[in-house]
C-alpha atoms as a PDB file:
ATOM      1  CA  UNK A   1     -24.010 -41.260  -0.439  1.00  0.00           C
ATOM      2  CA  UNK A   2     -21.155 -43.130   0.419  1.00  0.00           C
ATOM      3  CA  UNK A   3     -18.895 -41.696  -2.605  1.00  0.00           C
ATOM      4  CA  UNK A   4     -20.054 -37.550  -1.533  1.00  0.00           C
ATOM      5  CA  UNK A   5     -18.221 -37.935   1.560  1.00  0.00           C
ATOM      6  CA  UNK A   6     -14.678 -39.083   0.448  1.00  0.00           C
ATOM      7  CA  UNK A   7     -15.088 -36.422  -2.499  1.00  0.00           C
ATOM      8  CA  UNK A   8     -16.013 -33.505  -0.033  1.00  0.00           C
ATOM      9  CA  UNK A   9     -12.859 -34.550   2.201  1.00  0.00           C
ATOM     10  CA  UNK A  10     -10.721 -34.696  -1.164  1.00  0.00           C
ATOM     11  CA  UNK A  11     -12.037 -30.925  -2.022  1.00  0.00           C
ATOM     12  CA  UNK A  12     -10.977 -29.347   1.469  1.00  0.00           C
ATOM     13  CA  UNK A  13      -7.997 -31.471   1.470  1.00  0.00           C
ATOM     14  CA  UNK A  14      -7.134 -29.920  -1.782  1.00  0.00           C
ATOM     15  CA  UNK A  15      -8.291 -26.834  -0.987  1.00  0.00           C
ATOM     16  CA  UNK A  16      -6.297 -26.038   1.781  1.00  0.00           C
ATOM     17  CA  UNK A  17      -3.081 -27.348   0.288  1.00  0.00           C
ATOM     18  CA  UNK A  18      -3.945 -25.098  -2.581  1.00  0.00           C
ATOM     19  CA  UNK A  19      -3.580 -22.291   0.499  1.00  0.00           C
ATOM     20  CA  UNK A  20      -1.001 -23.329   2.055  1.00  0.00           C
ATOM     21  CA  UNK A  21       1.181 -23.420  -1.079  1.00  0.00           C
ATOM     22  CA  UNK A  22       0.070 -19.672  -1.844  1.00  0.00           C
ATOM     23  CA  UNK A  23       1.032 -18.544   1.463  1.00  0.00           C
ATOM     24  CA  UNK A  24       4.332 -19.991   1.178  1.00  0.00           C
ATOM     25  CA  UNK A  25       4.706 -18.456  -2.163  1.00  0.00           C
ATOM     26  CA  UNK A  26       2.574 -14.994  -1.532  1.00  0.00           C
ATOM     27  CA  UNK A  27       2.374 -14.030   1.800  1.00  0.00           C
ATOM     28  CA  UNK A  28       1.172 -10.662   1.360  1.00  0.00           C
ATOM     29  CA  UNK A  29      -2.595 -10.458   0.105  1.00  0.00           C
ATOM     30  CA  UNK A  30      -4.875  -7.332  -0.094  1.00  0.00           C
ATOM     31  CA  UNK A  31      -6.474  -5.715   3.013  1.00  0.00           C
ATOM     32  CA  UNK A  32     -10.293  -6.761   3.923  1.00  0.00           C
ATOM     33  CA  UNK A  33     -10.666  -3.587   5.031  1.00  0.00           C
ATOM     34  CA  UNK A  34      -9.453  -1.222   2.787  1.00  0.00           C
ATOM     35  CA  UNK A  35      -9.503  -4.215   0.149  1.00  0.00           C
ATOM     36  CA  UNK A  36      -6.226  -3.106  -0.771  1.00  0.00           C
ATOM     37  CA  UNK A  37      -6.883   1.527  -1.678  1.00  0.00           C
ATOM     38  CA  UNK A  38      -5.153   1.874   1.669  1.00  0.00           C
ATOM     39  CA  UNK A  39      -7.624   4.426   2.816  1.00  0.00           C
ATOM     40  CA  UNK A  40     -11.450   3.184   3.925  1.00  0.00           C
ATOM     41  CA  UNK A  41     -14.738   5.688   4.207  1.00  0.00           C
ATOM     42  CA  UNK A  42     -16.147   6.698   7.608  1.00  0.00           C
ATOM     43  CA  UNK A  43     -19.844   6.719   8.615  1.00  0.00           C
ATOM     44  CA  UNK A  44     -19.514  10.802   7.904  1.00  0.00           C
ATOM     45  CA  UNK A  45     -17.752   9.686   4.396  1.00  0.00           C
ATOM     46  CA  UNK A  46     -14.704  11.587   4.978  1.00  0.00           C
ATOM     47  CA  UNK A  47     -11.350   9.394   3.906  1.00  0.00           C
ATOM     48  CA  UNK A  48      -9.149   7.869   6.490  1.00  0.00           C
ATOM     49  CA  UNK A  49      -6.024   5.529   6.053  1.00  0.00           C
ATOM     50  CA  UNK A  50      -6.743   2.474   7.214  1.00  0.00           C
ATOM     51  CA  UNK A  51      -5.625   0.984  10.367  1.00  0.00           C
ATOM     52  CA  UNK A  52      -5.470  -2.144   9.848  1.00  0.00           C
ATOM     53  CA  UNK A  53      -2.565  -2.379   6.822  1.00  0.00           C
ATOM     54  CA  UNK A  54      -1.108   0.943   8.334  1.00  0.00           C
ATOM     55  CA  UNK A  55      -1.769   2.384   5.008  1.00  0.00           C
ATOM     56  CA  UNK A  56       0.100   0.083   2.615  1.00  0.00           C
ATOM     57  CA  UNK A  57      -3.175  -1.931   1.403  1.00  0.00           C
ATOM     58  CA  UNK A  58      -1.529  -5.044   2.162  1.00  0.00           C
ATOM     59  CA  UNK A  59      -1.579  -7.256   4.899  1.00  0.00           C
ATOM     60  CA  UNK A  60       0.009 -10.730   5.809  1.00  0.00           C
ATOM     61  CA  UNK A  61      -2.354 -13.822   4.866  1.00  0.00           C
ATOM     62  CA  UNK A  62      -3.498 -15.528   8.057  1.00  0.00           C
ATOM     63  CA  UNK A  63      -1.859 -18.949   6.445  1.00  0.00           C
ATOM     64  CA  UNK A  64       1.314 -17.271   6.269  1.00  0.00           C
ATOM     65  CA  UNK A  65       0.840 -15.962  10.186  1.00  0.00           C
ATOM     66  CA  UNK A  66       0.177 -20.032  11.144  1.00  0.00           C
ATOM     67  CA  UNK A  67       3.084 -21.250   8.922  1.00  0.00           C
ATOM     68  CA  UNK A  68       5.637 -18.551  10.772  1.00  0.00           C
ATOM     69  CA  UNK A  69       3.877 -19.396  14.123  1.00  0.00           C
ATOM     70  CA  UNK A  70       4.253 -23.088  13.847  1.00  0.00           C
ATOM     71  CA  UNK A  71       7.906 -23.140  12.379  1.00  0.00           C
ATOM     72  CA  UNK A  72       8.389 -21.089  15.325  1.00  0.00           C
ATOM     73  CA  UNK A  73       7.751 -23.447  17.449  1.00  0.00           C
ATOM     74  CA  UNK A  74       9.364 -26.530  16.384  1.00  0.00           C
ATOM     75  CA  UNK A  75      12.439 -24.387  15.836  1.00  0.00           C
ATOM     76  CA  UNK A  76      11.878 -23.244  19.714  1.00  0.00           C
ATOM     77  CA  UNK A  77      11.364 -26.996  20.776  1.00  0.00           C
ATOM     78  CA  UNK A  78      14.206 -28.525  18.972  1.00  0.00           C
ATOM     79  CA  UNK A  79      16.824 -26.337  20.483  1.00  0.00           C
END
């Protein structure tokens, strides 16, 4: 029990470094929504572009969106 809990902490520690570095790298990924054939289905099965990528079938990783957001603001504060 008592070695489970430093090992879990290790994973997600690793785990979101491992994210962090691929939104610094990468910070475009593939739509959820149109996953990325920048057009998605409707309930009638007709073909619409999607409106969430605009239509590109890419979209800016929400790691990337906290990294900007946060360099933003230490940029902002140390003015």
């Amino acid at each position: 029990m008592t070695t489970i809990l430093p090992l879990a902490s290790l994973a997600a520690l690793g785990y979101a470094t491992w994210y962090l570095l691929l939104c610094a790298t990468s910070p475009w990924g593939r739509c959820r929504r149109c996953h990325g054939r920048r057009y998605h289905r409707t309930t009638i099965g007709t073909r619409r572009d999607c409106h969430h990528c605009d239509g590109t079938g890419i979209r800016v990783r929400a790691g990337r969106r906290l990294l900007d957001y946060i360099r933003t603001e230490y940029r902002a504060g140390h003015q």
